[in-house]
C-alpha atoms as a PDB file:
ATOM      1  CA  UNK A   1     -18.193 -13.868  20.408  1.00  0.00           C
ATOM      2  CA  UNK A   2     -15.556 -15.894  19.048  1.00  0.00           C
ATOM      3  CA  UNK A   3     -16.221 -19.895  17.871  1.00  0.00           C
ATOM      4  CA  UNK A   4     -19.168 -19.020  19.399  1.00  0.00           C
ATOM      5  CA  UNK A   5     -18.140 -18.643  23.032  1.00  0.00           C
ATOM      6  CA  UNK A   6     -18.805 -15.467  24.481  1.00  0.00           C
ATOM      7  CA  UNK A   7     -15.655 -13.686  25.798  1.00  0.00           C
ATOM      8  CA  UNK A   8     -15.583 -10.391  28.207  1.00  0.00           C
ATOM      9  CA  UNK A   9     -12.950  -8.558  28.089  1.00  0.00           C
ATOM     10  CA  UNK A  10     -11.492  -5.765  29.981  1.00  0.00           C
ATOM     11  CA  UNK A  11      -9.691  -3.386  27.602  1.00  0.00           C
ATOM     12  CA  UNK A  12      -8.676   0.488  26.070  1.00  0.00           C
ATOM     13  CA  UNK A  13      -9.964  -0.371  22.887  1.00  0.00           C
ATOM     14  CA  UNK A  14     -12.720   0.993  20.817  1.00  0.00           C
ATOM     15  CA  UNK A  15     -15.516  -1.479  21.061  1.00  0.00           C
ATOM     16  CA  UNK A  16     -16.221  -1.101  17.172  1.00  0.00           C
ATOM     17  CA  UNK A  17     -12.313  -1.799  17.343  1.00  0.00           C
ATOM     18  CA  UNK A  18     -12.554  -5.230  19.392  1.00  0.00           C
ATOM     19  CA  UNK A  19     -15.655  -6.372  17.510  1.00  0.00           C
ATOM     20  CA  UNK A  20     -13.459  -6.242  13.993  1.00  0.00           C
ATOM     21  CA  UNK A  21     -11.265  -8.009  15.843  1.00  0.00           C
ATOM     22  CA  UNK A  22     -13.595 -10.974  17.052  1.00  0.00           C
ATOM     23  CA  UNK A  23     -14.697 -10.551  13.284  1.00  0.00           C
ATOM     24  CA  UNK A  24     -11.185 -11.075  12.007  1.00  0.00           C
ATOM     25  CA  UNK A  25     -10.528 -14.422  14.187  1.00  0.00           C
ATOM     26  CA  UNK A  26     -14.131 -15.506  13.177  1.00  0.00           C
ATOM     27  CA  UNK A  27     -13.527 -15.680   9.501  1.00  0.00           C
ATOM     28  CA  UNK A  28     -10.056 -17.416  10.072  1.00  0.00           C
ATOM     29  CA  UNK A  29     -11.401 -19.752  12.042  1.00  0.00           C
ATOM     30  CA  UNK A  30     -14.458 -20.417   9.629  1.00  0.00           C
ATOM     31  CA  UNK A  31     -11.331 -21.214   6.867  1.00  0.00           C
ATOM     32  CA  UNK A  32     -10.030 -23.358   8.821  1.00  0.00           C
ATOM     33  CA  UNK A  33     -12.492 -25.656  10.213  1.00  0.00           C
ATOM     34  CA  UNK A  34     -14.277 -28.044   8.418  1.00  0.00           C
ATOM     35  CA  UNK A  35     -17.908 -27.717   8.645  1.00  0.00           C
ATOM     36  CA  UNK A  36     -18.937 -29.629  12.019  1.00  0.00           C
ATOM     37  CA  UNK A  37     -15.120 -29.690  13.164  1.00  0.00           C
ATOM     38  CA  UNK A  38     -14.838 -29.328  16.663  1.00  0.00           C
ATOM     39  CA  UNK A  39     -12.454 -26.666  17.841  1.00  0.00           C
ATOM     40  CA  UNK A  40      -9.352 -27.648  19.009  1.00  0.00           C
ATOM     41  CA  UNK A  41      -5.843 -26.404  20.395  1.00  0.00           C
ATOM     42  CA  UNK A  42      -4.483 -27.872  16.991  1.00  0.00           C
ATOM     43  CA  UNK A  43      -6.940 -25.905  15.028  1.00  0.00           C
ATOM     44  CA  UNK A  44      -5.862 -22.736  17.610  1.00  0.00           C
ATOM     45  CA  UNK A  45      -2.223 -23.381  17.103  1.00  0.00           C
ATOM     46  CA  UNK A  46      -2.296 -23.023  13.147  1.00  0.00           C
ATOM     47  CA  UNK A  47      -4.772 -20.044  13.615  1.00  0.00           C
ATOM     48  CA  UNK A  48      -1.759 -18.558  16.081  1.00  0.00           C
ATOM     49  CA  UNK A  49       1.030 -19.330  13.206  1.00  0.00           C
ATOM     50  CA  UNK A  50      -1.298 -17.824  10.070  1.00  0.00           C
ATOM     51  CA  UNK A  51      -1.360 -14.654  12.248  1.00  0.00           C
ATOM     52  CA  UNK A  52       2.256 -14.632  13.312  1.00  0.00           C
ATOM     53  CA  UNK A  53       3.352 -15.327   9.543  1.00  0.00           C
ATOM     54  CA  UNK A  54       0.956 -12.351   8.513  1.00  0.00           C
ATOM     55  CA  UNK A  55       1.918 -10.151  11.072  1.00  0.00           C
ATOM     56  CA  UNK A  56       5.316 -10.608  10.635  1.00  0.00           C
ATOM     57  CA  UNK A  57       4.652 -10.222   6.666  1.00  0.00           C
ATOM     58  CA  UNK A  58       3.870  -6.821   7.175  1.00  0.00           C
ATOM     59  CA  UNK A  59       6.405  -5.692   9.207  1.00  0.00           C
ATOM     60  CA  UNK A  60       8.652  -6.906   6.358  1.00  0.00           C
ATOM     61  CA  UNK A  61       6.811  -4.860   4.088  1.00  0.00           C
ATOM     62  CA  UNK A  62       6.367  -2.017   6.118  1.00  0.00           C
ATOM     63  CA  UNK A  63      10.087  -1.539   7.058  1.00  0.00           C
ATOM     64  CA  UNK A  64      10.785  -2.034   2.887  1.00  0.00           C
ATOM     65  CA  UNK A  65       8.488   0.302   2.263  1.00  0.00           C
ATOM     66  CA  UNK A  66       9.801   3.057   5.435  1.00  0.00           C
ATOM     67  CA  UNK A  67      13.442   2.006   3.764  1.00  0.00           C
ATOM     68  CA  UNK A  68      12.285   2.567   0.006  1.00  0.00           C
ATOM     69  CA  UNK A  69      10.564   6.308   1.364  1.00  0.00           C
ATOM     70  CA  UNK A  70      14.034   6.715   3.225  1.00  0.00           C
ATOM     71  CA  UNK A  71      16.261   6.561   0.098  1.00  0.00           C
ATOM     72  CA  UNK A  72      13.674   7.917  -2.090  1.00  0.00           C
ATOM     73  CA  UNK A  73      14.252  11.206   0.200  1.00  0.00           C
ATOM     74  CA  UNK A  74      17.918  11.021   0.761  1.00  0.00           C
ATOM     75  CA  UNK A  75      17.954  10.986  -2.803  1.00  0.00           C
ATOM     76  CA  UNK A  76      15.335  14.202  -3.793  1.00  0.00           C
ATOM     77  CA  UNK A  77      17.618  15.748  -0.457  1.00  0.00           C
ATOM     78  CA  UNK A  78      20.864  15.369  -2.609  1.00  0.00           C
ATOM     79  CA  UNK A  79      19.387  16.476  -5.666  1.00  0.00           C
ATOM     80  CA  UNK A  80      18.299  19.185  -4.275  1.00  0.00           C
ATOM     81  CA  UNK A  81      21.420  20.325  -2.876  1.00  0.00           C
ATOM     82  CA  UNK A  82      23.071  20.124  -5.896  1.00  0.00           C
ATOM     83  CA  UNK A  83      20.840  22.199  -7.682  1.00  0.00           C
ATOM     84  CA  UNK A  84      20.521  25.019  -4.954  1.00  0.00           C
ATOM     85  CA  UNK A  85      24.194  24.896  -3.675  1.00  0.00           C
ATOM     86  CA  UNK A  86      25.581  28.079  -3.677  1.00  0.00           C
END
């Protein structure tokens, strides 16, 4: 169920998996309605962008962090082979 409208869907996934989904969209929704607002395709639209700007978020952050774990190691790597060089 999402906006109340019951959806079937033919998927892979985990049910426990779609359902946190569904729960997800739910409670974005709920912040973005006004009480008694009707759903709309404006109301869908910004729900689409708040999820693209947080998805893309953490990609950010995730290839910072995979850069930051990168160098970290390059630089424990070098250190290393200074100290053990023979």
């Amino acid at each position: 169920m999402i906006a109340q409208q019951k959806l079937s869907l033919l998927t892979d996934e985990d049910p426990a998996h779609v359902q946190k989904t569904a729960d997800l969209i739910n409670k974005r929704l709920n912040a973005l309605l006004v009480k008694g607002q009707p759903l709309s395709h404006q109301v869908l639209m910004l729900l689409a962008m708040n999820l693209g700007n947080d998805l893309i978020k953490m990609k950010d952050e995730s290839r910072k962090f995979k850069d930051q774990v990168r160098a970290r190691s390059e630089a424990i790597l070098t250190r290393l082979d200074k100290e053990f060089s023979i």
